[in-house]
Each structure stands twice: as C-alpha cells, then as structure tokens.
N, C-alpha and C. Protein backbone atom coordinates (compact mmCIF):
# COMPACT_ATOMS: atom_id res chain seq x y z
N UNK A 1 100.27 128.05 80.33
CA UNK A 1 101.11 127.70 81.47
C UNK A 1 100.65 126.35 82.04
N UNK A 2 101.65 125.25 82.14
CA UNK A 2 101.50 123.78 82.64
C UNK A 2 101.14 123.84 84.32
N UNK A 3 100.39 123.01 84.89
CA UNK A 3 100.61 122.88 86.39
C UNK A 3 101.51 121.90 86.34
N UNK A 4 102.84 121.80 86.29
CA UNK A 4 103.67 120.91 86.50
C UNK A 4 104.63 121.14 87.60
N UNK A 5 104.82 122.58 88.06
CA UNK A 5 105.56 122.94 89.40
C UNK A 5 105.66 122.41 90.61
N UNK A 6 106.54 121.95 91.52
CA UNK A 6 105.87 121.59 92.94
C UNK A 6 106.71 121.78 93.67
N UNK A 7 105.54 122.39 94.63
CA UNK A 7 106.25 123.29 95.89
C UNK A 7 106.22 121.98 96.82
N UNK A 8 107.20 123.00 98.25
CA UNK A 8 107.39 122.00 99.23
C UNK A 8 105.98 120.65 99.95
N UNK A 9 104.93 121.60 100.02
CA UNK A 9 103.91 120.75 99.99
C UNK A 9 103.54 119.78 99.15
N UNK A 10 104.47 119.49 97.78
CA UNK A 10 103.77 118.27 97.12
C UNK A 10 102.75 118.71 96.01
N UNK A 11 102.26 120.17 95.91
CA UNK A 11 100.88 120.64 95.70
C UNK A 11 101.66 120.78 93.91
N UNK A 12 101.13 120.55 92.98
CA UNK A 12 101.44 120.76 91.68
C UNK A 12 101.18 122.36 91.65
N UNK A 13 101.66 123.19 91.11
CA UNK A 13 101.51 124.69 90.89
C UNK A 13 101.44 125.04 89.19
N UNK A 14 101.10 125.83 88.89
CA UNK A 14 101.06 127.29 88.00
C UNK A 14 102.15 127.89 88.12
N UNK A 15 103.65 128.23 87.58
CA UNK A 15 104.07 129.53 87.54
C UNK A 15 105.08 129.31 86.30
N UNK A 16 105.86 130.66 85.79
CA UNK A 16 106.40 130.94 85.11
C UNK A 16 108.13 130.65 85.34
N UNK A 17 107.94 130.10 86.80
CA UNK A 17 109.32 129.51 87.15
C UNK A 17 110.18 128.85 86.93
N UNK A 18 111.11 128.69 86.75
CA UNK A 18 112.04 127.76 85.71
C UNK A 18 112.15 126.83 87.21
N UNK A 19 112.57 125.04 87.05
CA UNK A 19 112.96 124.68 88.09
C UNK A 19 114.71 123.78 87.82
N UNK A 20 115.33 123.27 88.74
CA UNK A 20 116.75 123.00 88.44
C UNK A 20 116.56 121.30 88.43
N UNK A 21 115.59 121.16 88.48
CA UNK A 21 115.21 119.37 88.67
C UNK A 21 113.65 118.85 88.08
N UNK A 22 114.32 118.02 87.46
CA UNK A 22 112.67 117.07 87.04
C UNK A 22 112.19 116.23 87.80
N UNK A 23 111.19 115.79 88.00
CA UNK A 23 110.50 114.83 88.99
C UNK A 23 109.33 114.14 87.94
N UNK A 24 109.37 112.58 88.61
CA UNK A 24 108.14 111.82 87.96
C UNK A 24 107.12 111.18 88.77
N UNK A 25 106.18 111.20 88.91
CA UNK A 25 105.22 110.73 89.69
C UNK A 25 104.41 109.18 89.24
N UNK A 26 104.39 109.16 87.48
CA UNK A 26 103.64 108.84 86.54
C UNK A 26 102.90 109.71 85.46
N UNK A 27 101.59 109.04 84.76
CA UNK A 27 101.04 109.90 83.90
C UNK A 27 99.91 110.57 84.93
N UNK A 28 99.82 111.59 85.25
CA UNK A 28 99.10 112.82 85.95
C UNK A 28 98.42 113.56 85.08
N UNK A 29 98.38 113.79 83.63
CA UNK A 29 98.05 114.61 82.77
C UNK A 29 97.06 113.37 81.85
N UNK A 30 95.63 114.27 81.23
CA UNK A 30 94.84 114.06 80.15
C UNK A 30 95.00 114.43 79.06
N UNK A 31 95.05 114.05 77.72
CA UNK A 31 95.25 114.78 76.56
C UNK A 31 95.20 116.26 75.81
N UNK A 32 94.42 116.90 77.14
CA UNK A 32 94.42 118.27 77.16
C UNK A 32 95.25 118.67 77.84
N UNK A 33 96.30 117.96 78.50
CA UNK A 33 97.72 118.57 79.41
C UNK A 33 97.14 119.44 80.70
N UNK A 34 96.11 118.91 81.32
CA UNK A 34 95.53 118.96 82.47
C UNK A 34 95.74 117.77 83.61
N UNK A 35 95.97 117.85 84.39
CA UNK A 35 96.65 117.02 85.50
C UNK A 35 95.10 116.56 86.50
N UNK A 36 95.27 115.41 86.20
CA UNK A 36 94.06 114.58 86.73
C UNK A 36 94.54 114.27 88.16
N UNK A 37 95.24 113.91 88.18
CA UNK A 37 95.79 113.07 89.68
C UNK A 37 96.58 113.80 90.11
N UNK A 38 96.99 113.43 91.44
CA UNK A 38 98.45 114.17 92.32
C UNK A 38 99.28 112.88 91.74
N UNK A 39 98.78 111.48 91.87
CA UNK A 39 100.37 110.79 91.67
C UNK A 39 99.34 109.74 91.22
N UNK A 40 100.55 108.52 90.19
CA UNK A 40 100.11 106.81 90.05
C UNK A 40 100.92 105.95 90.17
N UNK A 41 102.02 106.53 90.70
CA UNK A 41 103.10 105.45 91.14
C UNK A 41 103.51 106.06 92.99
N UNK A 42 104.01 105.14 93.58
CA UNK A 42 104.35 105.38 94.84
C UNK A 42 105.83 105.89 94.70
N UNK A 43 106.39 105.57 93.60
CA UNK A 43 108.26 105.75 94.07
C UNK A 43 108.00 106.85 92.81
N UNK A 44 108.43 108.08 93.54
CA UNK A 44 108.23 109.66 92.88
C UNK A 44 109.87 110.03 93.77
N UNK A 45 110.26 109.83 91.68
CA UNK A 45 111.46 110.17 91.49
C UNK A 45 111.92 111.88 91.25
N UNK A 46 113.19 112.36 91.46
CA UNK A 46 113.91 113.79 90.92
C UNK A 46 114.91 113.25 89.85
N UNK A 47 115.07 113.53 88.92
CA UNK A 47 115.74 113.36 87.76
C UNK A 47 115.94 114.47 87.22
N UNK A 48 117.46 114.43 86.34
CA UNK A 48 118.75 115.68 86.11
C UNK A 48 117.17 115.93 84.73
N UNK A 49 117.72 117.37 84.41
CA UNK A 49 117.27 118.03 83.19
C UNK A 49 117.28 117.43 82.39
N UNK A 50 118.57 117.14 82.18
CA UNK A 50 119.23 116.57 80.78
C UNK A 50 120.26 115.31 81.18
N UNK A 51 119.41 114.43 80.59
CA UNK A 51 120.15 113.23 80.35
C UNK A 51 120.41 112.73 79.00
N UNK A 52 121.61 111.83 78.95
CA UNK A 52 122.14 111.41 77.08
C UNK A 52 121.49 112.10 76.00
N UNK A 53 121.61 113.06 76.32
CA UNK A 53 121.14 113.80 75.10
C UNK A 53 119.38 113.68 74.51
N UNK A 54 118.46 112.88 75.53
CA UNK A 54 117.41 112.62 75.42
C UNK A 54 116.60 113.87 75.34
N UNK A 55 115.47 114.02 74.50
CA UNK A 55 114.51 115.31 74.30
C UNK A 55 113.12 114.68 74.72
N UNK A 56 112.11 115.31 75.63
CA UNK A 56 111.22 114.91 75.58
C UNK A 56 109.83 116.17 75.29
N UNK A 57 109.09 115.79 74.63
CA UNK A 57 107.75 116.58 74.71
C UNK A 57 107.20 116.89 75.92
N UNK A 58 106.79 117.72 76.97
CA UNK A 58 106.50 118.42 77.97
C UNK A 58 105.07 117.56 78.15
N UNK A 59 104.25 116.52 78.74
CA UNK A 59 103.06 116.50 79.05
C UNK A 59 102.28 115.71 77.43
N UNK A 60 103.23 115.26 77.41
CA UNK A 60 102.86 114.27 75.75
C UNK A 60 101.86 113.69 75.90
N UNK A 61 101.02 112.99 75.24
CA UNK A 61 100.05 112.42 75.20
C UNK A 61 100.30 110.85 76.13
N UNK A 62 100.01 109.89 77.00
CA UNK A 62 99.93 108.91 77.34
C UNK A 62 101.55 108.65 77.93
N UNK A 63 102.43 110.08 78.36
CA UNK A 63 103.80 109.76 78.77
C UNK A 63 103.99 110.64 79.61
N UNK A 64 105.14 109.92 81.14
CA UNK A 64 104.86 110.52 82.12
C UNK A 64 104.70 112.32 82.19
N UNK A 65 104.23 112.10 83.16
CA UNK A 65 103.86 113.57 83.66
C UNK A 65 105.56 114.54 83.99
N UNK A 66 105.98 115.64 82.94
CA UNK A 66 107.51 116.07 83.79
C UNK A 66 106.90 116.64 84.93
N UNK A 67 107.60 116.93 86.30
CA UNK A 67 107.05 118.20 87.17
C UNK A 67 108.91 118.60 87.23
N UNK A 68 108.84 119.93 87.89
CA UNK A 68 109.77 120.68 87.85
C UNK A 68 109.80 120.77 89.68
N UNK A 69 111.32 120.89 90.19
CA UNK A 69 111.35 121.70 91.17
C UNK A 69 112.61 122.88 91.62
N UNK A 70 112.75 123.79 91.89
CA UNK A 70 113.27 124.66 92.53
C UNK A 70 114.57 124.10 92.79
N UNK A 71 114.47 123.04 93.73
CA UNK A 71 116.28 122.51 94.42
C UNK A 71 116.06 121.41 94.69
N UNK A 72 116.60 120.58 94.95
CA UNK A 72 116.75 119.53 95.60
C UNK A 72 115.82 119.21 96.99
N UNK A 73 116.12 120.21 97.97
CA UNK A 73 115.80 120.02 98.75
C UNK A 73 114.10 120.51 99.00
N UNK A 74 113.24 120.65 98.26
CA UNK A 74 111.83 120.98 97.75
C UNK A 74 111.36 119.97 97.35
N UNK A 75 112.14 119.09 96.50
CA UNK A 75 111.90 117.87 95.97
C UNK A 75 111.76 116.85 96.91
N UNK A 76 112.44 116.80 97.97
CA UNK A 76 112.49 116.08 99.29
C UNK A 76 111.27 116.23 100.00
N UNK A 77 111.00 117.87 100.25
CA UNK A 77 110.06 118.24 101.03
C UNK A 77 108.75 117.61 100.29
N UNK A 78 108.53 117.51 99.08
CA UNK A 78 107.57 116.92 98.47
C UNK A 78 107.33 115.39 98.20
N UNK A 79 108.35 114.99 98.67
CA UNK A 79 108.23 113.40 98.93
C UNK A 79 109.19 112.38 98.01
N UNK A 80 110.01 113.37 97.03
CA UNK A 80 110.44 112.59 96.28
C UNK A 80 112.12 112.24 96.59
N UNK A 81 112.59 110.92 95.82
CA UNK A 81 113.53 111.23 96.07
C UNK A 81 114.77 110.50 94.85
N UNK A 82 116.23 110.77 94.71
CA UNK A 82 117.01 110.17 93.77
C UNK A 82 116.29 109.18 92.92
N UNK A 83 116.55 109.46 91.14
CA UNK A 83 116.20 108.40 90.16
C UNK A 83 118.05 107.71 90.23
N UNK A 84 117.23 106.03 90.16
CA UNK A 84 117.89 105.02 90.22
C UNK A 84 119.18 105.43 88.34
N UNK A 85 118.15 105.78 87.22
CA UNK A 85 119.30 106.02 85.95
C UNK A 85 119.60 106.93 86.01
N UNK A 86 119.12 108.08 85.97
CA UNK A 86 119.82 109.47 85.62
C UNK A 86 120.73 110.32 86.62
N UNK A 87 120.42 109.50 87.80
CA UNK A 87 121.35 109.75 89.14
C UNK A 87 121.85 108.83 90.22
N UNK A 88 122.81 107.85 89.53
CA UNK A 88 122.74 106.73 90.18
C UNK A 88 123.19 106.66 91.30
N UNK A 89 125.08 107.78 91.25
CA UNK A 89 125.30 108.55 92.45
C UNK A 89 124.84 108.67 93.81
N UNK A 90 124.42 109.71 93.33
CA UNK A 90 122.95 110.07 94.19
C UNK A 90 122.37 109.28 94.82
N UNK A 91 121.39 108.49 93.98
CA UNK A 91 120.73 107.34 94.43
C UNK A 91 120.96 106.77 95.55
N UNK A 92 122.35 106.26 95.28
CA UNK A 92 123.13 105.05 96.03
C UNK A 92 123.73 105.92 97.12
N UNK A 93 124.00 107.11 97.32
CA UNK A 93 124.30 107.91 98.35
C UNK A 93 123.17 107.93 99.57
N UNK A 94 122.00 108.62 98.39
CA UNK A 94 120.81 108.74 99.49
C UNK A 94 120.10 107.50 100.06
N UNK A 95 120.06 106.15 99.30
CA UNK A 95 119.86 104.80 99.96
C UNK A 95 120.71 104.32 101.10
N UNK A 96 122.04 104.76 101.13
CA UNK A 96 122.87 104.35 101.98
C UNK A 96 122.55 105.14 103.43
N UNK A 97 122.87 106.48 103.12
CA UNK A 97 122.12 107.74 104.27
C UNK A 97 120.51 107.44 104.89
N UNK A 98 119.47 106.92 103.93
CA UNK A 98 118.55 106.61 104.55
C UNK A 98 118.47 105.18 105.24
N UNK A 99 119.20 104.32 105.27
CA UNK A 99 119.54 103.15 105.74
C UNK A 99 120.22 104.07 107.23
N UNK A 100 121.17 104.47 107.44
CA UNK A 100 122.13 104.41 108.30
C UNK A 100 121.33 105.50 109.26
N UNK A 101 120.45 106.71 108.74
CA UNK A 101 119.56 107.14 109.35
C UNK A 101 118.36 106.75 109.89
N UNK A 102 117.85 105.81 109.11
CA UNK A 102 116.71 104.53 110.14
C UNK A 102 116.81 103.22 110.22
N UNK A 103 117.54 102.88 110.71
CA UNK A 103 118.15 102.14 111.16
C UNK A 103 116.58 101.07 111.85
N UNK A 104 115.63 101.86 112.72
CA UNK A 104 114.16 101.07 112.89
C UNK A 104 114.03 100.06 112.07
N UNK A 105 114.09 100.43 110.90
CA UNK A 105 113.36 99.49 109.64
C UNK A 105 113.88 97.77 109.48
N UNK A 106 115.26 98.05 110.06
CA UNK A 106 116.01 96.62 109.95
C UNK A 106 116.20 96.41 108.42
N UNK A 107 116.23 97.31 107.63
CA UNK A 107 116.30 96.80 106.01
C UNK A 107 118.10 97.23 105.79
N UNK A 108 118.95 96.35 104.71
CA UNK A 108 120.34 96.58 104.46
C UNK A 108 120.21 97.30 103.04
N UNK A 109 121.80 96.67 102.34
CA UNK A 109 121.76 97.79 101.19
C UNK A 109 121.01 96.04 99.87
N UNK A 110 120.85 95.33 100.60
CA UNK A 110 120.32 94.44 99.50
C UNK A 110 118.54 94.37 99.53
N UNK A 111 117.54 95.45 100.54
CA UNK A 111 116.77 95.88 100.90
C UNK A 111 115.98 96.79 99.27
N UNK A 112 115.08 96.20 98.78
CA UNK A 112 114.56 96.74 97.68
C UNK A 112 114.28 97.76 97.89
N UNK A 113 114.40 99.37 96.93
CA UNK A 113 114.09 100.83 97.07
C UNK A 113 112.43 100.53 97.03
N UNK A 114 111.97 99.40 96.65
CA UNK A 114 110.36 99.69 97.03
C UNK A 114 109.52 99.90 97.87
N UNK A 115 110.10 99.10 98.91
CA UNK A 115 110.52 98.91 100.81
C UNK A 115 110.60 100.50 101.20
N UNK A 116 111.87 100.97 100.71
CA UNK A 116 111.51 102.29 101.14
C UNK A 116 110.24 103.38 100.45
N UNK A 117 110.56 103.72 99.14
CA UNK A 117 109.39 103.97 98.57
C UNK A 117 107.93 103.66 99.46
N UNK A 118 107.74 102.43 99.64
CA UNK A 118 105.99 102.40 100.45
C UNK A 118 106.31 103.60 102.01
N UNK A 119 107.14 103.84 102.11
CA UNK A 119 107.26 103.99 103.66
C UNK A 119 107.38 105.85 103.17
N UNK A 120 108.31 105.90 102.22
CA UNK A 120 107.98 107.47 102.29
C UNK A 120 106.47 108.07 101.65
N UNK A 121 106.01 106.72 100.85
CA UNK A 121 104.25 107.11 100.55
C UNK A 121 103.79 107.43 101.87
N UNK A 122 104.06 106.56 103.00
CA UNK A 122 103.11 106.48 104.37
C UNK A 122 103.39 107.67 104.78
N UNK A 123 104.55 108.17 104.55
CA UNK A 123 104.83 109.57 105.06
C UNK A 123 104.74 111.36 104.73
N UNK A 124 104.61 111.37 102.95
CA UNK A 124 104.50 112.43 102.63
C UNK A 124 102.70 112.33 102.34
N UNK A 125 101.80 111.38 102.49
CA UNK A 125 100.62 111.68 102.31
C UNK A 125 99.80 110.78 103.21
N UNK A 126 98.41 111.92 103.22
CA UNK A 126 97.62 110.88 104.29
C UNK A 126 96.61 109.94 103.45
N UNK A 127 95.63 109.60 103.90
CA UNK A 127 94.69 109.00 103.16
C UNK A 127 93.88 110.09 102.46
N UNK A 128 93.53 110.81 103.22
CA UNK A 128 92.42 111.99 101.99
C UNK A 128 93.25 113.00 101.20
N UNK A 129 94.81 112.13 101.23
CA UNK A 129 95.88 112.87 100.38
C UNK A 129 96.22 114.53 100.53
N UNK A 130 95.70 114.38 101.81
CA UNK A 130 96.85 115.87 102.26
C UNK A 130 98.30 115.77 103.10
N UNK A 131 98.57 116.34 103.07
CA UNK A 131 100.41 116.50 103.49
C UNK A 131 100.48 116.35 104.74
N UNK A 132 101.19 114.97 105.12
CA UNK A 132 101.53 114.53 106.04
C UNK A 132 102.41 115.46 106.90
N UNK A 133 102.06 116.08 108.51
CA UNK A 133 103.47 116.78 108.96
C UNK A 133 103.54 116.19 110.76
N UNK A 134 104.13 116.61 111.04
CA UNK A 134 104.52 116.24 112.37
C UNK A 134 105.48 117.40 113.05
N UNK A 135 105.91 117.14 114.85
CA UNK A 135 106.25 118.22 115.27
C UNK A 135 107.71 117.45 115.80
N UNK A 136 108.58 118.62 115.39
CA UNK A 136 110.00 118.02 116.00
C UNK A 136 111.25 119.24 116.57
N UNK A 137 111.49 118.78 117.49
CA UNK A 137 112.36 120.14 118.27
C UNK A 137 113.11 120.57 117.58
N UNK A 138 112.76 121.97 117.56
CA UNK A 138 113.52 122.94 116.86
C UNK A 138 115.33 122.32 116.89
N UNK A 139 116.13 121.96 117.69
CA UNK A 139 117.21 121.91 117.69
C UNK A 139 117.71 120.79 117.37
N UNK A 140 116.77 119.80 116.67
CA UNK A 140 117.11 118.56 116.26
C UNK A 140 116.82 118.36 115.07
N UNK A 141 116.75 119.71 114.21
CA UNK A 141 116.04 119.41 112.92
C UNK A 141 117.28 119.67 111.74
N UNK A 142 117.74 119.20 110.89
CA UNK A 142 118.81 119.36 110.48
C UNK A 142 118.23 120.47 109.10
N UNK A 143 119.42 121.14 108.50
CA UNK A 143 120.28 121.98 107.38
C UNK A 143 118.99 120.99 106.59
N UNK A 144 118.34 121.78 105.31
CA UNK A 144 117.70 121.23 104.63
C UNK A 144 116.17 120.56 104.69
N UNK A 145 115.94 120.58 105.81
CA UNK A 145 114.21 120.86 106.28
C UNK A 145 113.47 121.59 105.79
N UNK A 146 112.41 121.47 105.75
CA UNK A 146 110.72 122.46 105.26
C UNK A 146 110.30 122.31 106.92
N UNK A 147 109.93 123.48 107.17
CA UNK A 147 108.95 123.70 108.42
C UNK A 147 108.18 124.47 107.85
N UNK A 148 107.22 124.46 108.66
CA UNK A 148 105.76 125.14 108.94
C UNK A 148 105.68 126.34 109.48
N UNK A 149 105.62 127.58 109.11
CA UNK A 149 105.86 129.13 110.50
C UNK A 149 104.23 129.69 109.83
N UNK A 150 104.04 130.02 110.68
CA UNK A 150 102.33 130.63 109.80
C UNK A 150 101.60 130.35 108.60
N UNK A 151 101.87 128.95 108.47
CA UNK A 151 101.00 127.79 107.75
C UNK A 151 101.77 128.13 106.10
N UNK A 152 103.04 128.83 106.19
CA UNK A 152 104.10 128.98 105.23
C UNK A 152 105.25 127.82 104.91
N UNK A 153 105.94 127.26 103.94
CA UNK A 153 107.10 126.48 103.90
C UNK A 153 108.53 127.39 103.77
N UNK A 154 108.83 127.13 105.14
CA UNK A 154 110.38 127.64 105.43
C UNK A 154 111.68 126.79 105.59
N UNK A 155 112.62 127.24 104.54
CA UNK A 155 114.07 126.26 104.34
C UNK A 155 114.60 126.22 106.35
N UNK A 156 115.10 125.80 106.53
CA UNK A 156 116.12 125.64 107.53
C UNK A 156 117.30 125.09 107.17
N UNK A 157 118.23 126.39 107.28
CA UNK A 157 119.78 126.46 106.70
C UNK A 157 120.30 127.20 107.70
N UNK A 158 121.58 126.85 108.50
CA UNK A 158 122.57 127.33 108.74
C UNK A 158 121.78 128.78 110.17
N UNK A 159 120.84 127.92 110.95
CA UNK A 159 120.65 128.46 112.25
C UNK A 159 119.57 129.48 111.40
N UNK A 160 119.25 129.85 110.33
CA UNK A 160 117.78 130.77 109.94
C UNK A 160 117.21 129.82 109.19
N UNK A 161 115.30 130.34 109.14
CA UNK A 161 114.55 130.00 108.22
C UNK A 161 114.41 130.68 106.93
N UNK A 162 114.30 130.46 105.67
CA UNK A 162 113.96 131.37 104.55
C UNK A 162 112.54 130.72 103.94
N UNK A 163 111.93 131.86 103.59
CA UNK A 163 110.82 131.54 103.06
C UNK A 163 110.95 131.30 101.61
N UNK A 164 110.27 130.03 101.25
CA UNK A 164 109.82 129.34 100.10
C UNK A 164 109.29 130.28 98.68
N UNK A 165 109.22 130.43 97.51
CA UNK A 165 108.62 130.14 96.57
C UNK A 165 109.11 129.93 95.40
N UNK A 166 108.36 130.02 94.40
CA UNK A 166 108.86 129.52 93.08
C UNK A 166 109.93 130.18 92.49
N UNK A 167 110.28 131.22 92.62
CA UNK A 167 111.17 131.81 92.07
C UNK A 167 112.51 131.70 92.98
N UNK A 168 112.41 131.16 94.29
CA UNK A 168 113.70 131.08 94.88
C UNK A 168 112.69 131.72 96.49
N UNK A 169 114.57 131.83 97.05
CA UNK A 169 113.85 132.03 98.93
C UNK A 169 113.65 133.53 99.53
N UNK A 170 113.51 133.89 99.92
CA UNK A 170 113.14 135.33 100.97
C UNK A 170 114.46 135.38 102.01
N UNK A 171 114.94 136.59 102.47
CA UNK A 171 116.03 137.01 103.21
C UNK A 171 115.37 136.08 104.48
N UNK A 172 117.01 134.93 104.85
CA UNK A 172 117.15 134.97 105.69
C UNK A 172 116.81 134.98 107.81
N UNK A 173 115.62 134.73 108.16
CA UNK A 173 115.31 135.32 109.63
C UNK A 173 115.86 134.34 110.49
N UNK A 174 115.81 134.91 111.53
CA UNK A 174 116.77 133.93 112.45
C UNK A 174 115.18 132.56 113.23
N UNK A 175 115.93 131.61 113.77
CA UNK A 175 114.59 130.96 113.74
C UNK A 175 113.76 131.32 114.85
N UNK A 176 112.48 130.71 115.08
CA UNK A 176 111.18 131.03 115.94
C UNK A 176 111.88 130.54 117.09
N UNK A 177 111.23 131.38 118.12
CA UNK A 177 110.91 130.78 119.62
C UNK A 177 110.81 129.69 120.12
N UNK A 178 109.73 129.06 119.27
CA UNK A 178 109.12 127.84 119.77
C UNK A 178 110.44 126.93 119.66
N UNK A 179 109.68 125.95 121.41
CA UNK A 179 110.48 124.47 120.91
C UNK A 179 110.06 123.56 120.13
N UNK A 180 109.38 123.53 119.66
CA UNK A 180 108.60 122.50 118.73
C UNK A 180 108.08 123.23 117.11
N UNK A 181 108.29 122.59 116.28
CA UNK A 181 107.99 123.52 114.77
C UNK A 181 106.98 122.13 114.08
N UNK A 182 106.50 122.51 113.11
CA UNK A 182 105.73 121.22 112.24
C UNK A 182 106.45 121.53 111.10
N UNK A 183 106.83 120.04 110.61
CA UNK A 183 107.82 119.66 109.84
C UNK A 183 107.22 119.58 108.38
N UNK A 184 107.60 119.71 107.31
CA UNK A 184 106.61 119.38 106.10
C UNK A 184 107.81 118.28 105.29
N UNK A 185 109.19 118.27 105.57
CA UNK A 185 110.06 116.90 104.64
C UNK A 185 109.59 115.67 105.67
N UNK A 186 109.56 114.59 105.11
CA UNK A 186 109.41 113.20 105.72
C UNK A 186 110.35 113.29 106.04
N UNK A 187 109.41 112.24 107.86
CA UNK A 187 110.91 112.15 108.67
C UNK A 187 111.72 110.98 108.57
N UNK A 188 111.63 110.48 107.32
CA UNK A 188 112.83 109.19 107.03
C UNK A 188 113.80 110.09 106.46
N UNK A 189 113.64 111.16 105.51
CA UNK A 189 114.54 111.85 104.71
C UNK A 189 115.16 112.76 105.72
N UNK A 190 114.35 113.42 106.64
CA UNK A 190 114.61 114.48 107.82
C UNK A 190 116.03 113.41 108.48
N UNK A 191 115.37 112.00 108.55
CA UNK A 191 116.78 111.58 109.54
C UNK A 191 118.11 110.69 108.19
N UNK A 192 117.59 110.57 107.55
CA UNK A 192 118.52 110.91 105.97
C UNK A 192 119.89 112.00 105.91
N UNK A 193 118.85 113.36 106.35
CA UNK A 193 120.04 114.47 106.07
C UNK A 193 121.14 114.76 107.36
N UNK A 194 120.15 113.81 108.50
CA UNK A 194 120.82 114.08 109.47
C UNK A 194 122.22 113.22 109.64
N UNK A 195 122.25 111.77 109.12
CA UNK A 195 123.04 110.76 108.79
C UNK A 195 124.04 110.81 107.98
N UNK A 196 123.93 112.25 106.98
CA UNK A 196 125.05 112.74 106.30
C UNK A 196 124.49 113.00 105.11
N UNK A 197 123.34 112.73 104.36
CA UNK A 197 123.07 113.57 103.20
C UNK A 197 122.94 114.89 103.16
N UNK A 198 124.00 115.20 102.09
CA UNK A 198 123.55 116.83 101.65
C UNK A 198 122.92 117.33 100.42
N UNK A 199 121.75 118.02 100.77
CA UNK A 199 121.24 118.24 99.37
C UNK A 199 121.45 119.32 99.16
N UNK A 200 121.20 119.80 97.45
CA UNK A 200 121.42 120.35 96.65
C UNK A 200 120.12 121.77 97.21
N UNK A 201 120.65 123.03 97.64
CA UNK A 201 119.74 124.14 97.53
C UNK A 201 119.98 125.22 97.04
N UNK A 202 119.10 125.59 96.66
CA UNK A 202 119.23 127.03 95.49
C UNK A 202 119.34 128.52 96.62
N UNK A 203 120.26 128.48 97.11
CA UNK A 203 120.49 129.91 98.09
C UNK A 203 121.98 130.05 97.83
N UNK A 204 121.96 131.43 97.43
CA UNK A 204 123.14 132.06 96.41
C UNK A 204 123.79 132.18 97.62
C-alpha cells in the first residue's frame, strides 16, 4: 500500500481508498516508492484521472509523485488547486473566482498563477510545515470548507458539518455552537468559493 492519499490536512496517508482526483506536488518518492518529502514544488496541482489516453506507472522511478484525493473539495483543503492542461476549464474558472474573491492582492487575469501559487504556499503551510489554520465566523464560512470540531476535518455543506475520511463523509450534524470555528481550506480559496466557485464533493 502507497502513502499517496491526502486528507484535508495535506498529511499524505495509507489507505485502500480509491480517490476521484490526482494531485502533483513533485517527486516526493525514493526508488523504494517511499515518500521523502511533503512537497518540491510550491504550485500543487489536482488533475483529472485520465487524460488523452495517457498511462502512467504509480510512483515510477525519478517521476512525479501521483497523490490521490477523495473530491475536489479535500484537494482544496490541502492546498491544492486546478492543473493549468488537464483542466483548463477549471483552471481559468478558479483563477478568475480567486481574483474577484481577493481582490487585496491587486493582481488581474494577466497576473501569473505563480503570484498566486506563493500566496497559497504562505497559507496552507507554516514554516516547521504544519497546517496552517485560522478562526472565522461560523456564518461567514461558505458550502465547501474544512473546519476543525475536536481536532477532526469537517465538510461544511448546506447549514451541517460531515465528518471526513478516506472512504467518503459521516451522516450529516447540524453545525456547533460556537461563533468562531478553525478553518483548515486557505483563506484565499475559502474567499474563492465564496465569489462563486463551486467545487466538486463526493456526498451522494
């Protein structure tokens, strides 16, 4: 079994889980298909399964690292976001949405994705490379969020939280008390979904 999985935290996993999206970080893996690093590139892409009919070897020798995720919106929570070829769509959807959602940055649509890229590095990791989070009112957090509820990753969809894992989410609860939650998606993407992106989640 590969550690190529990754949950909302970013954290590479172990499981037997199938995921609906590929992600690239760089080469992460040693010739024994052991994962040396969390990442070697800053712009950590989600890319379709299957593109032009391309086949690749799983963790090949000296070629990127695949990781797998769950949905779309996991992939977010982990820092990544639209590949420029295999989803250009996309891409150009979610560049436009993250433009019109931070608007701070002063960057347009002729604004290099690297520009953004450094900024969601600043955001999904710290320096001793643990997971960046922050606290944001419960009622301002949009459809498609990762929060934090007892040091767990919970979806926020449609007024409930569902709990996270590899195989898919947990029934449903309505959300916490608190006014304030800790967030685990970056809040450029957090104000992304709020601006009109919708992502892709695996809840039947």
């Amino acid at each position: 079994m590969l550690q190529n999985r990754v949950d909302p935290f970013g954290n590479l996993i172990k499981t037997q889980a199938r995921g609906a999206w590929m992600g690239n970080r760089g080469i992460l893996h040693n010739d024994k298909q052991e994962v040396i690093r969390p990442f070697k590139l800053k712009a950590w892409i989600t890319c379709k399964l299957e593109f032009n009919g391309r086949q690749r070897k799983v963790m090949a020798p000296h070629r990127y690292t695949e990781l797998f995720f769950l949905d779309e919106v996991t992939s977010f929570a982990a820092g990544h976001r639209p590949c420029f070829e295999c989803r250009r769509e996309d891409y150009h959807k979610f560049k436009s949405f993250w433009l019109k959602g931070n608007p701070e940055f002063h960057f347009d649509e002729k604004t290099s994705i690297k520009k953004i890229d450094d900024i969601l590095h600043k955001e999904r990791m710290k320096r001793d490379r643990s997971k960046v989070t922050y606290q944001k009112n419960i009622k301002s957090i949009p459809d498609g969020t990762f929060v934090l509820v007892d040091s767990k990753a919970y979806l926020i969809f449609n007024k409930k939280i569902f709990l996270w894992s590899p195989f898919g989410y947990g029934k449903g609860v309505d959300l916490p008390n608190e006014r304030k939650l800790s967030v685990l998606t970056a809040e450029s993407i957090v104000n992304t979904f709020r601006a009109g992106y919708i992502p892709q989640i695996a809840l039947s």
